[in-house]
Every structure is written in structure tokens, then in C-alpha cells.
Protein backbone atom coordinates (compact mmCIF):
# COMPACT_ATOMS: atom_id res chain seq x y z
CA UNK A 1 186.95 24.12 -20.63
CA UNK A 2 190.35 23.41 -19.22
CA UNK A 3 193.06 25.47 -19.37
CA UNK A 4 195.18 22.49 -21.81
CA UNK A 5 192.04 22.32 -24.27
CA UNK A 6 191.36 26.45 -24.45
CA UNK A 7 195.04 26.50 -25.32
CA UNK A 8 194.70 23.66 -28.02
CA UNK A 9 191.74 25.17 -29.27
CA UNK A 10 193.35 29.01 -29.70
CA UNK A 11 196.40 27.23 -31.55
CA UNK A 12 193.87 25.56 -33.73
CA UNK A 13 192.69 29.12 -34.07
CA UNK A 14 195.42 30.15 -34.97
CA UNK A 15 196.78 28.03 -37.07
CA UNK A 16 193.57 28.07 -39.54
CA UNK A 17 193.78 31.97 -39.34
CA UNK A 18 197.51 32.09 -41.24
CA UNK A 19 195.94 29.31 -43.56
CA UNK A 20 193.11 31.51 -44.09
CA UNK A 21 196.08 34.69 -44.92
CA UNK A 22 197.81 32.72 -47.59
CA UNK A 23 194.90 31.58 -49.12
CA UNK A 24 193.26 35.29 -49.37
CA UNK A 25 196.33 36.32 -50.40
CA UNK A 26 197.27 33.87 -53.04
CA UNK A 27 193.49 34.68 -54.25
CA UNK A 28 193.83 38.02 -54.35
CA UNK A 29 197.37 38.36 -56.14
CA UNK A 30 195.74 35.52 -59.40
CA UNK A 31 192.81 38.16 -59.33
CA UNK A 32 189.17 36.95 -61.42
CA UNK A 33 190.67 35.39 -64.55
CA UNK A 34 189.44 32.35 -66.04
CA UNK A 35 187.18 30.03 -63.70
CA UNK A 36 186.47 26.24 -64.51
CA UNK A 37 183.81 24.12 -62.00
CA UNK A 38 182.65 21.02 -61.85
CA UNK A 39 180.74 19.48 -58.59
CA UNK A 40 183.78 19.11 -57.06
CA UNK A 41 186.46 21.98 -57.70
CA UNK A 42 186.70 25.58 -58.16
CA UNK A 43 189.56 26.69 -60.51
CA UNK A 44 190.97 29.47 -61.53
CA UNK A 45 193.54 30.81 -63.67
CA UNK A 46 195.07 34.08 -64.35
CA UNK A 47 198.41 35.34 -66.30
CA UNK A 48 198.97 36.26 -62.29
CA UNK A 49 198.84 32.68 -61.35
CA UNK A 50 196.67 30.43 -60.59
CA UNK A 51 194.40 27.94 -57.73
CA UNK A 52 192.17 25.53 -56.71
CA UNK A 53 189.93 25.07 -54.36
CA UNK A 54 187.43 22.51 -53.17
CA UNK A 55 183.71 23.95 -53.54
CA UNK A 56 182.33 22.14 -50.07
CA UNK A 57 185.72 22.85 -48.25
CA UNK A 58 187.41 25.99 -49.02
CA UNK A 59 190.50 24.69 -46.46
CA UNK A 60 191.85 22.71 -49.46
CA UNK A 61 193.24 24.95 -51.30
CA UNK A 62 196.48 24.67 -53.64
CA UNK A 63 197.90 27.56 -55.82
CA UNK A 64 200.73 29.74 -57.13
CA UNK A 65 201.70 33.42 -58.23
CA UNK A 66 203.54 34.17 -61.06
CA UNK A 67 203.47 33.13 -64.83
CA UNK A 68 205.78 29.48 -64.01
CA UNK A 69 203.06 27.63 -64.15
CA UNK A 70 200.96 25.52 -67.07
CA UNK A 71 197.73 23.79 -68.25
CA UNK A 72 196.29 22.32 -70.71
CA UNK A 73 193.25 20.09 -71.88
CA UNK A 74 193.37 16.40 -71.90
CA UNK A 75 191.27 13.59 -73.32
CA UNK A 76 190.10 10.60 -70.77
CA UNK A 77 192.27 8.09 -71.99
CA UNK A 78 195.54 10.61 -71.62
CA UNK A 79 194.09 11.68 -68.05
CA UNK A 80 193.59 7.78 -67.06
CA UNK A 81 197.16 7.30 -68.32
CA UNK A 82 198.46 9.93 -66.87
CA UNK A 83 196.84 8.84 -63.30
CA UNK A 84 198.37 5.08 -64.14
CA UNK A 85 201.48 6.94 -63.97
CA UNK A 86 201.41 8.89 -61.25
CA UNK A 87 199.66 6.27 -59.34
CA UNK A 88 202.68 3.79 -60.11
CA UNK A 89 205.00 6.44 -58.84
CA UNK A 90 203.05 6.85 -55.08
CA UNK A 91 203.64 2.88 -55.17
CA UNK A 92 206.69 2.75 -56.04
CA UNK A 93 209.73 2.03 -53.48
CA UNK A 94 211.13 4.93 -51.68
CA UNK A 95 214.18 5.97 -53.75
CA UNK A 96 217.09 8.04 -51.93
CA UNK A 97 216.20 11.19 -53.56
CA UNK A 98 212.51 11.11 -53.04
CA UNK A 99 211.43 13.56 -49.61
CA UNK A 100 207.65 13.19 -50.80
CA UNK A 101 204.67 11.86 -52.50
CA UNK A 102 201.26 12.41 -51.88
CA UNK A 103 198.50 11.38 -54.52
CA UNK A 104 194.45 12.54 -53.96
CA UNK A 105 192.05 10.87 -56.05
CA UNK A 106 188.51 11.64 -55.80
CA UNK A 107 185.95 9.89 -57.80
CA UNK A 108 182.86 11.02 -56.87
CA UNK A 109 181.62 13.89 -54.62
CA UNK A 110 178.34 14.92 -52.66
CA UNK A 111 179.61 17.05 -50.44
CA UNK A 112 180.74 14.20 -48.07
CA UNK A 113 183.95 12.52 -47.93
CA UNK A 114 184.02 8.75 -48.43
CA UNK A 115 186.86 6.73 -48.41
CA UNK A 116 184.95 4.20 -50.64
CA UNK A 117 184.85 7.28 -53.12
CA UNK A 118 188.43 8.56 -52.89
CA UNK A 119 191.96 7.58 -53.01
CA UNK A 120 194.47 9.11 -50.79
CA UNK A 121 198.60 8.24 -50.57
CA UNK A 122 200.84 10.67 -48.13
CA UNK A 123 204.86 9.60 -47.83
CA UNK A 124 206.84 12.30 -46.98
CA UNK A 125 209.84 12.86 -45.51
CA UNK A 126 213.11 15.31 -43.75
CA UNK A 127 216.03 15.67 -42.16
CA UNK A 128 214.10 14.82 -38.69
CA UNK A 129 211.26 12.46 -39.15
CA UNK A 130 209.31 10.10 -41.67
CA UNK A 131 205.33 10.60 -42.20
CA UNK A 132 203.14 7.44 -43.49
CA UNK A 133 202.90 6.04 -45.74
CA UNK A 134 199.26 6.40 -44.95
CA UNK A 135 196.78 5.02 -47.73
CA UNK A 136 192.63 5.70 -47.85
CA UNK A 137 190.28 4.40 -50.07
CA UNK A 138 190.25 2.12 -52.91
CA UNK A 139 191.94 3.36 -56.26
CA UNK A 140 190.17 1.80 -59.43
CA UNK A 141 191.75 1.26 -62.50
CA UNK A 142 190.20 2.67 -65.76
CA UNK A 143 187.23 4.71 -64.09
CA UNK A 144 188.16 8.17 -64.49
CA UNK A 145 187.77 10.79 -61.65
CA UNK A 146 186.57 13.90 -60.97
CA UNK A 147 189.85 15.23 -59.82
CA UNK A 148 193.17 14.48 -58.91
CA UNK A 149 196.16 16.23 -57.33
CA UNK A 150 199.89 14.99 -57.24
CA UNK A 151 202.20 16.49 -55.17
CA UNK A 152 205.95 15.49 -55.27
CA UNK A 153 209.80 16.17 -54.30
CA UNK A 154 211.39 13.63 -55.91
CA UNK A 155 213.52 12.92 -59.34
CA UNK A 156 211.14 10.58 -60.44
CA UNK A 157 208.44 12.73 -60.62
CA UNK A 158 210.45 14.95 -63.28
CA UNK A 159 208.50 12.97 -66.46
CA UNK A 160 204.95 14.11 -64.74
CA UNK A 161 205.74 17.55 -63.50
CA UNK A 162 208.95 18.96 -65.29
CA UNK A 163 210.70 19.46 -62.44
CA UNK A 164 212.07 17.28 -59.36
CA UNK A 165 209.05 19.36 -56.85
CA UNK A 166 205.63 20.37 -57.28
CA UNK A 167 201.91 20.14 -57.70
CA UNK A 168 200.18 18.62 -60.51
CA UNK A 169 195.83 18.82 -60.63
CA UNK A 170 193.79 16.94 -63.12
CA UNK A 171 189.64 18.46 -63.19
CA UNK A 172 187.28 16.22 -65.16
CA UNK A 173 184.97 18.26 -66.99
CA UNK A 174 181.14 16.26 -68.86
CA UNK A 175 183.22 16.62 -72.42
CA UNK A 176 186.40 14.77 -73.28
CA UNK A 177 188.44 17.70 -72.79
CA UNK A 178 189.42 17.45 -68.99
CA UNK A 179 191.88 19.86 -67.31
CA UNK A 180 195.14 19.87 -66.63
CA UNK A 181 197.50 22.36 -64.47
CA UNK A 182 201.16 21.66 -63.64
CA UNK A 183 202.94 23.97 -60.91
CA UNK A 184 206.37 23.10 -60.85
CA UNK A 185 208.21 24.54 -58.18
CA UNK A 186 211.10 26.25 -59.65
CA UNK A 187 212.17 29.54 -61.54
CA UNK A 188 211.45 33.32 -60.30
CA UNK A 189 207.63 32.72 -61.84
CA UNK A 190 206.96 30.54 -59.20
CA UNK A 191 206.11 31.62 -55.22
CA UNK A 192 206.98 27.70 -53.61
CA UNK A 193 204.58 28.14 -50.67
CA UNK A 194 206.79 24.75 -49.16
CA UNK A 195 209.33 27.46 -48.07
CA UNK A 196 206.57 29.68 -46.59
CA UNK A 197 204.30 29.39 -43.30
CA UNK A 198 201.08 27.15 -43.22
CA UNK A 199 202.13 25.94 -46.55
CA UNK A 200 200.59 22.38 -45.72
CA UNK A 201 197.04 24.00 -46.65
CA UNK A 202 198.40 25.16 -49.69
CA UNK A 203 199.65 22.26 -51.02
């Protein structure tokens, strides 16, 4: 190995060690509390906080400490209405006061990633650069998936999250009772892992 690719490979190294901190330690902090599955997802929630995390790939991760966040259970019409919404937001034009959207849909899972089973929107950006937009997959109207995550900065989000920044995850469950966890990002309840290292894996 050269020395340019052993020092790519020990920043890679690197990098997925402090993802690998935050996540223990955002795990650690919500404690055992309540855990809901499906094939997909791993949640759980605590009066500590609360996470998610994919069952197949442990690296996506998303999760808070503190008592600012909520959740709630959700019939499939509401969570396909709710995903209408969101999904017209990701589409929507840019607005000033918008510095991100990024929408993950999956509809089916197997322990493979397929773009022909997913739906993926990134936008984002700062003071320095623009990311995307980047799209993947297909989204489908009306056919309900097993989970999806909406993460925002951005007025417009304000009707979906409560607040202007944050993370919003819908799980599917085999009843009609699906759930739903909104993390808005502000008030002392909430840690906003945006302001802290590696916080790209978190959200």
C-alpha cells in the first residue's frame, strides 16, 4: 500500500472511530427503555432520549438526549399523508431560508440496499458550498414504507417538525398503528449533534 492510500485509509479509520464514540455514547446516555423493531429498524426510546438505528447497518444511526423530543402512533393513511408532505417539501424550490433537506424512504428491506426499493433526496447547504441535490430511487405514491426519516433546517419544515431544524422518523409496524418520533432541534432538552463532531452519522 502506498503511503497516499495508508493515509486515506487511517483517516477513514478514524473518522468511523468518533462516529462509533457518539453513537456509544448517545446509546448509553437513552439507556434500555422502550425498543420497537421491524425488519428494518431498531428503536428505542427512553425519558433519557431516544435513537434509531438500522438493524443490517449499525453506521446509520440518528438520536438525541434529553426529554425535547416526541412520538406518537399513526395510522397508514396519516403516515402516507404525512410522507406526501414531506415529500412535497424535498421538491419544493430552494427558499432563502432553507440550509437543508434530506428525505430517506425505504420501502422494502433484505438486508441489501436497492435503489429500486428506496428513495433518497440530499440538498444542503452553508456559508461555503452547496451539496446536491442528489436524488436515488423511485418514490411511489400511496404504497406505504417501512421507514422514513426527514431531516431539515428550514422554515418550511416548521408544520412537520415544530421547529425550523431537525429530524423527523416514521417506523411501519404489521398493525395500523405505525410510529412516529419528532426531534426538533431546539430547547435545553435537546443535545443538536449538528453543532457537535461526526454529527453527519448521527443525523
Amino acid at each position: 500500500m502506498e503511503s497516499r492510500d495508508r493515509t486515506l485509509a487511517q483517516a477513514r479509520g478514524n473518522v468511523r472511530q468518533g462516529y462509533q464514540v457518539m453513537i456509544d455514547y448517545i446509546k448509553d446516555q437513552v439507556g434500555e427503555g422502550r425498543e420497537y423493531l421491524n425488519d428494518l429498524v431498531r428503536v428505542v426510546l427512553s425519558d433519557r432520549g431516544c435513537y434509531y438505528e438500522f438493524r443490517d447497518l449499525p453506521e446509520e444511526f440518528s438520536g438525541a438526549v434529553g426529554s425535547g423530543f416526541s412520538h406518537e402512533f399513526i395510522g397508514t393513511a396519516q403516515g402516507l399523508q404525512l410522507l406526501e408532505a414531506i415529500h412535497e417539501l424535498a421538491m419544493a424550490p430552494e427558499s432563502p431560508d432553507t440550509r437543508e433537506v434530506s428525505l430517506m424512504v425505504i420501502y422494502k428491506w433484505d438486508g441489501l440496499f436497492r435503489p429500486e426499493d428506496a428513495f433518497v433526496y440530499h440538498w444542503r447547504q452553508d456559508d461555503e458550498a452547496q451539496e446536491g441535490p442528489v436524488t436515488t430511487g423511485i418514490y411511489r405514491p400511496g404504497i406505504l414504507p417501512i421507514f422514513y426519516k426527514l431531516k431539515a433546517d428550514s422554515e418550511r419544515a416548521i408544520p412537520l417538525l415544530g421547529a425550523k431544524r431537525g429530524v423527523l422518523f416514521f417506523v411501519a409496524n404489521l398493525s395500523d398503528q405505525h410510529l412516529l418520533v419528532r426531534i426538533p432541534h431546539h430547547g435545553p432538552g435537546v443535545a443538536d449533534l449538528n453543532e457537535a463532531t461526526c454529527a453527519r452519522t448521527i443525523h
